[in-house]
Structure formats: C-alpha cells, structure tokens
N, C-alpha and C. Protein backbone atom coordinates (compact mmCIF):
# COMPACT_ATOMS: atom_id res chain seq x y z
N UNK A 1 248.18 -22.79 -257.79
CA UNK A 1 249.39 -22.01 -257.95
C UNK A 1 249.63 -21.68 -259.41
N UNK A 2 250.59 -20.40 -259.55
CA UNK A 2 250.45 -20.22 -260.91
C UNK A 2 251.85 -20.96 -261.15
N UNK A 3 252.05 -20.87 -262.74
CA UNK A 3 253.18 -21.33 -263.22
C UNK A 3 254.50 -20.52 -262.95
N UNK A 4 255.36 -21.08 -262.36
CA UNK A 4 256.30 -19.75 -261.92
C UNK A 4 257.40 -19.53 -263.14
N UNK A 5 257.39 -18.43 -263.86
CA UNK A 5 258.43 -18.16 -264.40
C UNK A 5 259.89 -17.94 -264.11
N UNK A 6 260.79 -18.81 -264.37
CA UNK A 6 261.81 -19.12 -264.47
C UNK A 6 262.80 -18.67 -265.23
N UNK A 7 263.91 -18.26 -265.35
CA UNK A 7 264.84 -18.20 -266.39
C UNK A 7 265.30 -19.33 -267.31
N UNK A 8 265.67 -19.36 -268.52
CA UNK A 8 266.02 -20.14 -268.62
C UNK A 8 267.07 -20.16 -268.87
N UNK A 9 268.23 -21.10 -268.65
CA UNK A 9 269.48 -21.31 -268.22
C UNK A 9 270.50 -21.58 -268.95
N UNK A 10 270.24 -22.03 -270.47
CA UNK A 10 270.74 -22.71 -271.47
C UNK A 10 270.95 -23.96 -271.04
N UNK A 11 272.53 -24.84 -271.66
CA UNK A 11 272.54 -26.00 -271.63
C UNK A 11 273.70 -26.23 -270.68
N UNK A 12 273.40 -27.44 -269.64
CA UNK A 12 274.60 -27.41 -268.74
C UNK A 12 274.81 -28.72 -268.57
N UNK A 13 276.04 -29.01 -268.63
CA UNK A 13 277.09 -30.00 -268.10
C UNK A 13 277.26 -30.55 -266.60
N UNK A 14 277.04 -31.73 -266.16
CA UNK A 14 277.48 -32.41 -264.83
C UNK A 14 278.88 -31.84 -264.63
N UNK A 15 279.46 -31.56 -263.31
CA UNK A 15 280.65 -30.62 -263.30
C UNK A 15 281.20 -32.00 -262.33
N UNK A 16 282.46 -32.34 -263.36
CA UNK A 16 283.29 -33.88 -262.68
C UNK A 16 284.89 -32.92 -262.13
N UNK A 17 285.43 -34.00 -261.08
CA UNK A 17 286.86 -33.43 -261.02
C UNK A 17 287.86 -33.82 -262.28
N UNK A 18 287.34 -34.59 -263.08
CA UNK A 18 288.17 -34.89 -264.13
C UNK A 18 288.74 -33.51 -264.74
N UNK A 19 287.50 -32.70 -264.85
CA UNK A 19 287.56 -31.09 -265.82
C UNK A 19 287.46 -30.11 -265.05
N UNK A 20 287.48 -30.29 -263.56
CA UNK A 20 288.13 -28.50 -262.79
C UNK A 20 289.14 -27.74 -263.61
N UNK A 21 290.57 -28.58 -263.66
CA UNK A 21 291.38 -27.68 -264.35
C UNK A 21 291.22 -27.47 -265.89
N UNK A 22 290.65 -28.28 -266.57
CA UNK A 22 290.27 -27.36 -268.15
C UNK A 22 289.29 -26.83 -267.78
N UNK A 23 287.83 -26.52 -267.43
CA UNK A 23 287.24 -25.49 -267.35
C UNK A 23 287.88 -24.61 -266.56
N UNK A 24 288.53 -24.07 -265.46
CA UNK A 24 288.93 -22.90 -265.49
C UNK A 24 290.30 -22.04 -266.46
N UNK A 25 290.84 -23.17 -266.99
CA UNK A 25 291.98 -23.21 -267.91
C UNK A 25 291.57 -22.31 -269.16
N UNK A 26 290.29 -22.97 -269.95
CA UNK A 26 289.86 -23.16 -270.86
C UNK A 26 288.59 -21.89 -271.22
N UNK A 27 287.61 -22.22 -269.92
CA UNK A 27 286.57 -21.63 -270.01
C UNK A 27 285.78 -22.02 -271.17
N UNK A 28 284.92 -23.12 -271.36
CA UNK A 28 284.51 -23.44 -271.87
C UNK A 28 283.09 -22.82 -272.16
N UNK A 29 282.48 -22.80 -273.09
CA UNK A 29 281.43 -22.23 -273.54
C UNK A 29 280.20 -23.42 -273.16
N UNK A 30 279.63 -23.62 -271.88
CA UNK A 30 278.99 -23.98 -271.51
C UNK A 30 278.38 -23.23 -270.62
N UNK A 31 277.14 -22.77 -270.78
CA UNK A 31 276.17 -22.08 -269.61
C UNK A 31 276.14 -21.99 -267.94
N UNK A 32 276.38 -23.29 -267.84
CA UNK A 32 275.94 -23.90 -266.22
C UNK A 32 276.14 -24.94 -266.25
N UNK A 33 276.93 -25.71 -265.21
CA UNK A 33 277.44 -26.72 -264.15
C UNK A 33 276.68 -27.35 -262.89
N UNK A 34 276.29 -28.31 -263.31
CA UNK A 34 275.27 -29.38 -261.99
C UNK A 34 276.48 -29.59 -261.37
N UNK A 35 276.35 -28.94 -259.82
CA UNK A 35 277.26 -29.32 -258.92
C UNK A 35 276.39 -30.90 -258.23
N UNK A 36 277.18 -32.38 -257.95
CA UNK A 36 276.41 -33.08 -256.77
C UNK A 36 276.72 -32.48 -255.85
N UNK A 37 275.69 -32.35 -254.87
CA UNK A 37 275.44 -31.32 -253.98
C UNK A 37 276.62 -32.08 -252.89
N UNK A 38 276.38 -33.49 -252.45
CA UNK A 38 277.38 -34.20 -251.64
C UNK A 38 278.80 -34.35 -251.40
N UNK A 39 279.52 -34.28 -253.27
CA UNK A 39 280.67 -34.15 -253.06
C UNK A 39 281.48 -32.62 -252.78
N UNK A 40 280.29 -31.61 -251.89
CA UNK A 40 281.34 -30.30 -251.87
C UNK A 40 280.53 -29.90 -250.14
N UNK A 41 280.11 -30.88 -249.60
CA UNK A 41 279.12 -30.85 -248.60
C UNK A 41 280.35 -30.97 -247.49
N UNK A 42 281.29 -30.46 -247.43
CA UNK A 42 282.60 -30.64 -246.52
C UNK A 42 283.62 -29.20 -246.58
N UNK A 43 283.93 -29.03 -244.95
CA UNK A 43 284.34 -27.54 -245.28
C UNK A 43 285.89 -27.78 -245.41
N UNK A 44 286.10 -26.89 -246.79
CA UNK A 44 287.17 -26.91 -247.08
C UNK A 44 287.58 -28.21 -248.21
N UNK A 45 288.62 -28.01 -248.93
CA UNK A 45 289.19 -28.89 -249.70
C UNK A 45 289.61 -28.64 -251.07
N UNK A 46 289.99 -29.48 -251.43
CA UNK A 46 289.87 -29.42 -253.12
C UNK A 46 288.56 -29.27 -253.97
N UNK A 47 287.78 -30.59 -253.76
CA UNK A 47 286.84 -30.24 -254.53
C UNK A 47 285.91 -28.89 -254.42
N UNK A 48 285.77 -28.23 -253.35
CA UNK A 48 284.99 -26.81 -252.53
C UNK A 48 285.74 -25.94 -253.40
N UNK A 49 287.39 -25.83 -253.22
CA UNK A 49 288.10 -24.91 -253.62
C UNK A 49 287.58 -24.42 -255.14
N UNK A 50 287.92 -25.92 -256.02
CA UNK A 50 287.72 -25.99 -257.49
C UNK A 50 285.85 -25.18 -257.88
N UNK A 51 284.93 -25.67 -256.62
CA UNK A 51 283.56 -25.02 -256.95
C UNK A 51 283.44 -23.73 -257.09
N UNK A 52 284.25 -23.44 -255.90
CA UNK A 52 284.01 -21.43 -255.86
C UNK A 52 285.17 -20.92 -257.22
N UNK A 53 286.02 -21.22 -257.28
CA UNK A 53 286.45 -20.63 -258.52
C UNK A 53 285.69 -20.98 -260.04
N UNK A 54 284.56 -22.46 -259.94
CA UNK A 54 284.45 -22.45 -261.18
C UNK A 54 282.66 -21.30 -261.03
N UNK A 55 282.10 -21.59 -259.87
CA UNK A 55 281.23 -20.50 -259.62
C UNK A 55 281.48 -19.13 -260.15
N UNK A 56 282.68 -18.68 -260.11
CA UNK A 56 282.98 -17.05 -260.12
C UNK A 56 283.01 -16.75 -261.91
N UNK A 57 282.72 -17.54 -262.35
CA UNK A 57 282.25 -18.07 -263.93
C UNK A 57 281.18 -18.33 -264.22
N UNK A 58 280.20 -18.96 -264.08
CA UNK A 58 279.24 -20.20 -264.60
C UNK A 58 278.10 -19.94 -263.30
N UNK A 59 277.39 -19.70 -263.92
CA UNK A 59 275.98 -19.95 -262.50
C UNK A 59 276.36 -21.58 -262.38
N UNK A 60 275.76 -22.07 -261.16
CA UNK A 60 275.49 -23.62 -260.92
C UNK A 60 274.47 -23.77 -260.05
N UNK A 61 274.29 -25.17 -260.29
CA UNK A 61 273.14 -25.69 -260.00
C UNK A 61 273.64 -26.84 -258.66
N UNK A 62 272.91 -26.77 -257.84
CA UNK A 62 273.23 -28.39 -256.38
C UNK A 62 271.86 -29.35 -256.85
N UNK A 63 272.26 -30.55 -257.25
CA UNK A 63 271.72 -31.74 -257.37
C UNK A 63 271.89 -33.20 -256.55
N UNK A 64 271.06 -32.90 -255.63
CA UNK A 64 271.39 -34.00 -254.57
C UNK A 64 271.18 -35.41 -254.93
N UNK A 65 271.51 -36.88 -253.87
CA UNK A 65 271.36 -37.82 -254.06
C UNK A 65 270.90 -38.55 -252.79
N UNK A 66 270.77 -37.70 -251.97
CA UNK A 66 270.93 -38.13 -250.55
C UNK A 66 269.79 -37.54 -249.35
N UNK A 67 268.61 -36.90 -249.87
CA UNK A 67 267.78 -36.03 -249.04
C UNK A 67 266.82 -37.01 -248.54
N UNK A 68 266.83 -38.56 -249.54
CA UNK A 68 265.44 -39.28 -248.87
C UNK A 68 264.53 -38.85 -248.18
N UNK A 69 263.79 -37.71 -249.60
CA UNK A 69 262.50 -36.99 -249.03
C UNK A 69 261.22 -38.18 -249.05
N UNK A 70 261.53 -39.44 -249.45
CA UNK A 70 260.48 -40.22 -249.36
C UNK A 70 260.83 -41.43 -247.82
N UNK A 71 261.91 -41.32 -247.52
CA UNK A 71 262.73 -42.36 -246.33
C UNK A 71 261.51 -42.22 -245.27
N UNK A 72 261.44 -43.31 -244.80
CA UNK A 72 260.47 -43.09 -243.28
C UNK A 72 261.50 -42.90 -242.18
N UNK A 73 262.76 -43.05 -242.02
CA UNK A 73 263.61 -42.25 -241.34
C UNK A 73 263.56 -40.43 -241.13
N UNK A 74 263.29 -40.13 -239.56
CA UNK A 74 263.59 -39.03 -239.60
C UNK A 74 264.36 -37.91 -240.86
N UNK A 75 263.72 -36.85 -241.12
CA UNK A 75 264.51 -35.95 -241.94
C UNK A 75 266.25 -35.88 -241.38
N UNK A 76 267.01 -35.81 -241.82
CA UNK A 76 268.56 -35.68 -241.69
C UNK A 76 269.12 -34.28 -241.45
N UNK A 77 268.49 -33.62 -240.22
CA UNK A 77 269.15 -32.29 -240.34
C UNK A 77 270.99 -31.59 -240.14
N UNK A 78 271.06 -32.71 -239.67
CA UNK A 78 272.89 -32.52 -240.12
C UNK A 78 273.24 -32.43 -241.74
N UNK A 79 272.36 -33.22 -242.73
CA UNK A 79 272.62 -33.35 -243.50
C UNK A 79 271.76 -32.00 -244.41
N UNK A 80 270.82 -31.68 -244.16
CA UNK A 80 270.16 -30.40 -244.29
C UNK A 80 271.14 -29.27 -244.13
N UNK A 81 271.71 -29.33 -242.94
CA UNK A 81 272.67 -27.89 -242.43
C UNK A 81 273.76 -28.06 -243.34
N UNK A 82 274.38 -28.50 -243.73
CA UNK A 82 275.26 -28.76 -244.88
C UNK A 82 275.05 -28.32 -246.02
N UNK A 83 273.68 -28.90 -246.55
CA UNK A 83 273.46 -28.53 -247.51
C UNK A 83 272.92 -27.10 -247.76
N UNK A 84 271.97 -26.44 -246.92
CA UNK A 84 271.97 -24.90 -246.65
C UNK A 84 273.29 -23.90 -246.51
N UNK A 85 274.12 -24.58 -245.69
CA UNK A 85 275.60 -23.86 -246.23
C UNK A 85 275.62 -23.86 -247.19
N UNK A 86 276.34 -25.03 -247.90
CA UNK A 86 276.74 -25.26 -248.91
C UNK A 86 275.72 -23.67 -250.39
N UNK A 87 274.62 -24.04 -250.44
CA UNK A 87 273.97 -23.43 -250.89
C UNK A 87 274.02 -21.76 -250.80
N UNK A 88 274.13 -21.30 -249.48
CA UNK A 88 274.48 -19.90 -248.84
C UNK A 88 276.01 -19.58 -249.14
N UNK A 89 276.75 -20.76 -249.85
CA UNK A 89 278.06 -20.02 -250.47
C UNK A 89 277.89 -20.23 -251.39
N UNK A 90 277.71 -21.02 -252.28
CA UNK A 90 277.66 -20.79 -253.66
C UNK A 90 276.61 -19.98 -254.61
N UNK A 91 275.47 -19.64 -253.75
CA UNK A 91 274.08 -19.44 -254.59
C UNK A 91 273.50 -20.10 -255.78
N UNK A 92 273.46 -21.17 -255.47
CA UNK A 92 273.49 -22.00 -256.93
C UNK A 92 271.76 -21.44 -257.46
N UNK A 93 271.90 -21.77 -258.57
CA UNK A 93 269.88 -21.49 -259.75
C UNK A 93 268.80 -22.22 -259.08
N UNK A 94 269.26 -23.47 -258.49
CA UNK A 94 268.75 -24.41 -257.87
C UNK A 94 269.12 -25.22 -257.02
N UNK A 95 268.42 -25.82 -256.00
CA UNK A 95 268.62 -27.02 -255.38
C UNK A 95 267.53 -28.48 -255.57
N UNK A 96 268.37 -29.18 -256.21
CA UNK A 96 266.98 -30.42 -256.25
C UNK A 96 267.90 -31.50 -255.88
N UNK A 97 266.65 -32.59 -256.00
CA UNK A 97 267.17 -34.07 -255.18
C UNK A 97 266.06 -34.92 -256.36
N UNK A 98 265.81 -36.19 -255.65
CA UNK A 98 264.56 -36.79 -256.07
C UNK A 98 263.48 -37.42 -255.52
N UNK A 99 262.37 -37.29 -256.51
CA UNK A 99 261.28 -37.98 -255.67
C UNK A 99 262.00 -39.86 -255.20
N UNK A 100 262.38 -40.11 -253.94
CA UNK A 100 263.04 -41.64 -253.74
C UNK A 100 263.44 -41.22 -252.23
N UNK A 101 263.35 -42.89 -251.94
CA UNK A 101 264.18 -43.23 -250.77
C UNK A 101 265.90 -43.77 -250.77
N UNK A 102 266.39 -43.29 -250.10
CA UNK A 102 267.89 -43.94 -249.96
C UNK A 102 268.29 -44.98 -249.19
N UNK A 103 267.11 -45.21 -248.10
CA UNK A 103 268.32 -45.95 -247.01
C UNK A 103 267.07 -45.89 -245.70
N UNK A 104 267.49 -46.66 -244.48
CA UNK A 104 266.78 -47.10 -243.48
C UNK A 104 267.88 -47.45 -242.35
N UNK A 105 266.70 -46.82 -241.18
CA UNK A 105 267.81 -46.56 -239.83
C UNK A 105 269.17 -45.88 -240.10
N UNK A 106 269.12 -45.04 -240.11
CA UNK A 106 270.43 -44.05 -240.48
C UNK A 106 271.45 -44.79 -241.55
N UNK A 107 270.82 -45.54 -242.35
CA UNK A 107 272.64 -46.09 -243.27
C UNK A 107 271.69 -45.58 -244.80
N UNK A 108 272.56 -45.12 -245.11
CA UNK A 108 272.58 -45.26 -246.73
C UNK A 108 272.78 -45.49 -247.67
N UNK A 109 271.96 -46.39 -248.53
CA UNK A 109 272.18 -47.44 -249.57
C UNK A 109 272.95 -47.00 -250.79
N UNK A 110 272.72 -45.83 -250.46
CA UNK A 110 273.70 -44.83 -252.08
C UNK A 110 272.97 -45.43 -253.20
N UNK A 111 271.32 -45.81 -253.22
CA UNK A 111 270.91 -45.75 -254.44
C UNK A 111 269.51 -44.96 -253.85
N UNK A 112 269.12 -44.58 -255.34
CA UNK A 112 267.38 -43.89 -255.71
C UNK A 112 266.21 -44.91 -255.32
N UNK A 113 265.94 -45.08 -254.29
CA UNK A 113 264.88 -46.28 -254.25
C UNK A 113 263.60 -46.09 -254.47
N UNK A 114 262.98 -46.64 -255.31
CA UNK A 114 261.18 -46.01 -255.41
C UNK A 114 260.26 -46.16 -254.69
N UNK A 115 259.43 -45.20 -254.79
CA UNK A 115 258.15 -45.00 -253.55
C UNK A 115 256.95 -45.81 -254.18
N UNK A 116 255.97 -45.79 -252.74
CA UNK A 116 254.73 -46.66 -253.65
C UNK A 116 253.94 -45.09 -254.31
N UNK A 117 253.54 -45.44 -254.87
CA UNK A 117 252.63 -44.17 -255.37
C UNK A 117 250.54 -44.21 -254.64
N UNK A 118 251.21 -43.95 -253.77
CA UNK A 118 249.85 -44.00 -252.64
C UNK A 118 249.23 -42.70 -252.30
N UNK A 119 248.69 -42.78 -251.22
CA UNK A 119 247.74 -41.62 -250.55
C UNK A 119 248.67 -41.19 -249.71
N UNK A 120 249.19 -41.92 -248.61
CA UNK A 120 249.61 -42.17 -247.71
C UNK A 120 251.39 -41.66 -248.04
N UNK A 121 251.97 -42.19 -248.91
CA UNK A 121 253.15 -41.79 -249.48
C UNK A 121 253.31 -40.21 -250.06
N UNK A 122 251.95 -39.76 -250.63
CA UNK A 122 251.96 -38.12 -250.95
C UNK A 122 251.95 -37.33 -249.93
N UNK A 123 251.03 -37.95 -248.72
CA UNK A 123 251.00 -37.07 -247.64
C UNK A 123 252.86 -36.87 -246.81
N UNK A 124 253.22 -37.89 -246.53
CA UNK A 124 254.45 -38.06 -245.97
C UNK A 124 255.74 -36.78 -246.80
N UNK A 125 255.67 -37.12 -248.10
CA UNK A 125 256.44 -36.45 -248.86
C UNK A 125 256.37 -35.14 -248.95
N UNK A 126 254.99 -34.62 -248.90
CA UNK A 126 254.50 -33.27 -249.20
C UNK A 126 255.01 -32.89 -247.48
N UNK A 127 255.21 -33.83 -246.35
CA UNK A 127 255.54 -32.58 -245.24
C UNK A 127 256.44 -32.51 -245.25
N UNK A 128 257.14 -33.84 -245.76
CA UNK A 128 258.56 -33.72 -245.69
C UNK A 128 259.44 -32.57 -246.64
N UNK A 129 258.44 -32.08 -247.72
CA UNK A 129 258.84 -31.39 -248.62
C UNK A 129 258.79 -29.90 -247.89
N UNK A 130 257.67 -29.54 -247.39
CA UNK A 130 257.52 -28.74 -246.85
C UNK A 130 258.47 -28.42 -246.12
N UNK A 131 258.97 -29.19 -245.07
CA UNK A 131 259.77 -28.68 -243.83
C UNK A 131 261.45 -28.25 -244.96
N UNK A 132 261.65 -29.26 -245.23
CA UNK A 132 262.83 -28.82 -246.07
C UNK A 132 262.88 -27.31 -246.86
N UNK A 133 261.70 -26.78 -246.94
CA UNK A 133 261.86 -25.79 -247.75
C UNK A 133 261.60 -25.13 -247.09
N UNK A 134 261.10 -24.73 -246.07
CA UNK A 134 260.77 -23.72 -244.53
C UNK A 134 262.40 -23.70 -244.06
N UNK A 135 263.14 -24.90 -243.97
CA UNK A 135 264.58 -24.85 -243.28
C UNK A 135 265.81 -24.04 -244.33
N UNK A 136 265.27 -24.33 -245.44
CA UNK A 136 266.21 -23.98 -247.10
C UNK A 136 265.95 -22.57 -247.17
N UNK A 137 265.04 -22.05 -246.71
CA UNK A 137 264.26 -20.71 -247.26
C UNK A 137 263.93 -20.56 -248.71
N UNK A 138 263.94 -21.88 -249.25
CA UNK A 138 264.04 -21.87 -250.88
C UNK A 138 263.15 -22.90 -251.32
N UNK A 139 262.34 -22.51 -252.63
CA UNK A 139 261.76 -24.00 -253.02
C UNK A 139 262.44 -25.21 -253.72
N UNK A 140 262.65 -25.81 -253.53
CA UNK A 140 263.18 -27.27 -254.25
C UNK A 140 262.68 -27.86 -255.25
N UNK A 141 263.56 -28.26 -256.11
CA UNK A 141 263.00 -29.29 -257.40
C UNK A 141 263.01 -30.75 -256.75
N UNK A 142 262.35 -31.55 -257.33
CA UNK A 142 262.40 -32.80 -256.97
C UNK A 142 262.55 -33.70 -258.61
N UNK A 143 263.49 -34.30 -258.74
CA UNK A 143 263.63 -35.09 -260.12
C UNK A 143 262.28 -36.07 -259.83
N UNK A 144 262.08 -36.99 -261.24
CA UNK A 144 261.82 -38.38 -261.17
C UNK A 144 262.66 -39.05 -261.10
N UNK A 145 262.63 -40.36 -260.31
CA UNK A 145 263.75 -41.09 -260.10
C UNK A 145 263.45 -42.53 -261.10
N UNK A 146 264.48 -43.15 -261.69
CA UNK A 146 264.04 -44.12 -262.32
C UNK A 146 263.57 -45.31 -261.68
N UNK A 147 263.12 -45.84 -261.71
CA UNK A 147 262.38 -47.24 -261.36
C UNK A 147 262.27 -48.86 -262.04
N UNK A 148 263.23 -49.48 -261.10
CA UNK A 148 263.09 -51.02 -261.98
C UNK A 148 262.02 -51.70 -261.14
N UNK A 149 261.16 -51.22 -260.18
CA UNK A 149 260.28 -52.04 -259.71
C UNK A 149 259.30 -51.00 -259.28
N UNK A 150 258.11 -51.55 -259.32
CA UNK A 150 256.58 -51.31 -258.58
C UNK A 150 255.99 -51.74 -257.60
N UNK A 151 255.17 -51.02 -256.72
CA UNK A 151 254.64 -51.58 -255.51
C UNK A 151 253.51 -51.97 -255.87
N UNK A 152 252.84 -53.08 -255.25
CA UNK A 152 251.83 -53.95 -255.50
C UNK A 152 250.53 -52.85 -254.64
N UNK A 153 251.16 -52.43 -253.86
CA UNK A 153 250.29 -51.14 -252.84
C UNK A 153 249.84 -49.98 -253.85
N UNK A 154 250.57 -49.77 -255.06
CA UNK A 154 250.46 -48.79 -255.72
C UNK A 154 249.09 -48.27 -256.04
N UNK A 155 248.15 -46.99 -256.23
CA UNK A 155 246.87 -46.91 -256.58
C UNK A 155 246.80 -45.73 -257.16
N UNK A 156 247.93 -45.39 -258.13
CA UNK A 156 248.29 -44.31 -259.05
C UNK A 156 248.96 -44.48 -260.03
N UNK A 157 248.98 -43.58 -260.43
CA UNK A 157 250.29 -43.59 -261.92
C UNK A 157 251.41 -42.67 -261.08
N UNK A 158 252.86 -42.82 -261.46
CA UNK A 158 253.95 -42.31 -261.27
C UNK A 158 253.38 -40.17 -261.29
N UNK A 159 252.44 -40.71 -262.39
CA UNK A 159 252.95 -38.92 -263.34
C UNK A 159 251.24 -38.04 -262.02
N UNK A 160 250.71 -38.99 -261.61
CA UNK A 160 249.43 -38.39 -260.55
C UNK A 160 249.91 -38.39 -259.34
N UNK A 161 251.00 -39.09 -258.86
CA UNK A 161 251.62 -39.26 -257.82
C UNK A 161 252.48 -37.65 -257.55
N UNK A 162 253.18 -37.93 -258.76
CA UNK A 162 254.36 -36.53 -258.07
C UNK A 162 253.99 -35.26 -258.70
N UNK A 163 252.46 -35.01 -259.63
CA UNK A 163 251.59 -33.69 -259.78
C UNK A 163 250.76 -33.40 -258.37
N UNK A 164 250.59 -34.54 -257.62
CA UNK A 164 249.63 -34.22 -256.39
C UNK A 164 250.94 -33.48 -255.35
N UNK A 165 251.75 -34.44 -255.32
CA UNK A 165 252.82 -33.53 -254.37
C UNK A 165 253.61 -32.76 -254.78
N UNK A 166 253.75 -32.17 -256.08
CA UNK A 166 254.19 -31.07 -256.66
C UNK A 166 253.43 -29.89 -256.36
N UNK A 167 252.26 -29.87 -256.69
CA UNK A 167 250.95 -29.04 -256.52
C UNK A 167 250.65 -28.37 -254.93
N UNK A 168 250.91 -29.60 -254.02
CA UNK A 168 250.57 -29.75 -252.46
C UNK A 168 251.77 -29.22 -251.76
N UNK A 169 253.21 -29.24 -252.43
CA UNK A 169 254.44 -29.23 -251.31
C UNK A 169 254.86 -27.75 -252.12
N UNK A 170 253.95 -27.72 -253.05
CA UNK A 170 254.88 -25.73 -253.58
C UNK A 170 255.86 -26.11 -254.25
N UNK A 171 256.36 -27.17 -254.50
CA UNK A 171 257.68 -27.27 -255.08
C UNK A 171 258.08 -27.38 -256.69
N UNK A 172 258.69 -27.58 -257.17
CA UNK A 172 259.15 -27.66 -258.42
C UNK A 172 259.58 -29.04 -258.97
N UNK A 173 259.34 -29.06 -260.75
CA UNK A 173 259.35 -30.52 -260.89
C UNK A 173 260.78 -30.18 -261.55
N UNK A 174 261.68 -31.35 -261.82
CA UNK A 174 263.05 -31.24 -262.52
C UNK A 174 262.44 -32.81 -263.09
N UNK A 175 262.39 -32.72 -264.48
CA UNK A 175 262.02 -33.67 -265.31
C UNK A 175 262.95 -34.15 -265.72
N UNK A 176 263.65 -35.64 -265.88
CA UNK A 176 264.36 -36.19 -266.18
C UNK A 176 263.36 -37.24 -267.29
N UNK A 177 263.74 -37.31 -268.82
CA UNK A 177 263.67 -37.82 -269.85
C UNK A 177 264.18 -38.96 -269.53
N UNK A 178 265.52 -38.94 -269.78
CA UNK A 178 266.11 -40.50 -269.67
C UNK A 178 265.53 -42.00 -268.20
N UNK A 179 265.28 -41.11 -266.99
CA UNK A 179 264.69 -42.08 -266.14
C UNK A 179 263.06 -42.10 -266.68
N UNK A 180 262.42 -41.51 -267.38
CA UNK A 180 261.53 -41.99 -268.26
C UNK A 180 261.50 -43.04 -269.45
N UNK A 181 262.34 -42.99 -269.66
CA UNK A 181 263.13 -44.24 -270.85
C UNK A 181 263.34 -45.65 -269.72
N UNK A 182 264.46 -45.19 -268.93
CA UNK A 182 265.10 -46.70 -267.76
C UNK A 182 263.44 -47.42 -267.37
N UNK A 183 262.41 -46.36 -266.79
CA UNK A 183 261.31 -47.00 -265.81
C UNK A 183 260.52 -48.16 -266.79
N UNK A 184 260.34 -47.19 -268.31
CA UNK A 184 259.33 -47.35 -268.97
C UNK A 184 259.45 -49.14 -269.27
C-alpha cells in the first residue's frame, strides 16, 4: 500500500466538559478537539449538545477506549452502531481506538490491556480490524497502547507486531510518544 496522504491538522486539544463553555465563549485558537468517542455515544444530552456546537467551529477527531479490537469476545456491534452514528453526525478527521483488550465475557475493565505480540494475535486483529472498517465505511487508526507487562508467548517486538497488522488490516497508525515512554 502506498503512503496515504493526509492533511495535516495542526495542534489539538482533548475536548473536557470542564471547557465547553469557554471554548464556545472564547473560541480559542486551537485547531482541533479529540472528542472520547464514549462520552457522546448517547442520544441526546448535554455533553452531545456541547459537541455539535463546538463541531460547527473546530474539525474533531473520535478517540475511542472501548472497541477491544484485540478482546476474544465477540466484536460489540451495539457498541459499533453507536459509534457509526455518532461519527455520521459529527464527521469527525478521524476515528481511532487502540491496539488492546478491555474486558472479557461482556464486562469491561475500563482499562487498555496488552496483547501478546504473536502470529496468532495479528491474525485475530487484522479481521477484527477489517470487519470494523467494512461496518464504519471508514479506515481506522489504531493507537499504541501503553504496556506495564509482557507475554511470555510473545515472538515479536511491539513495533513488528502492529506494522504487520497495520500493513494487513489497511488501517492507520495513531502514534502515541508518551505510551512509548510509560512501556519503555
């Protein structure tokens, strides 16, 4: 695949409810706003309300926490259909999540859990990547997720692991520096 050219976006800010009302108050000279994709994944409300008005300003971005494209749990298509709304109203630049697991038998741990970096783990991810982006009509970024532990199963490096399923699932990398710092 070739390298896909991208725009580039300038510099953007995590978008908290602390600052709904000064950024639309204010209008701050910031480029773009990382929406979490979860807290606006509900129809109607405040926080939804505060998105589409700060949207009608600011391109944004949906950054998930919750897609456990690595989970051996079924894909979550309730949680998919949500997020494709969600996405089909706002038009955000992007949608990403991370390479990690969340959770087992339908509960979720509400953390980034790390994968082994296997054969077997690329294949899983890459369909899982796939289907998500056949259902999205869109390609997806996938972050690195930080890591305080390693699998003893492991028979890669982190950085051969998620170029094989970057390469294999079509998708896009969203590089995070700082969980390069936490793992290291």
């Amino acid at each position: 695949n070739e390298l896909e050219e991208r725009p580039f976006l300038g510099f953007g800010l995590g978008l908290r409810p602390d600052h709904y009302t000064a950024i639309l108050d204010q209008k701050p000279d910031i480029d773009w706003f990382e929406a979490l994709s979860e807290n606006y994944m509900v129809p109607g409300g405040k926080p939804l309300y505060y998105l589409d008005k700060i949207r009608e300003n600011y391109p944004v971005v949906m950054h998930g926490v919750s897609m456990s494209i690595g989970g051996s749990d079924p894909l979550d298509w309730d949680y998919l259909k949500q997020l494709k709304a969600l996405a089909k109203r706002i038009e955000p630049e992007w949608v990403s999540d991370h390479f990690c697991w969340t959770g087992l038998n339908g509960i979720n741990m509400h953390d980034l859990l790390p994968l082994p970096y296997t054969q077997e783990a690329i294949d899983h991810v890459v369909s899982r990547v796939q289907q998500v982006q056949e259902f999205l009509g869109r390609r997806i970024l996938l972050e690195n997720a930080s890591s305080y532990v390693t699998y003893s199963q492991s028979a890669m490096t982190e950085w051969e692991f998620v170029n094989e399923v970057v390469e294999r699932a079509d998708c896009l990398l969203l590089f995070d520096i700082n969980n390069i710092y936490v793992s290291g």
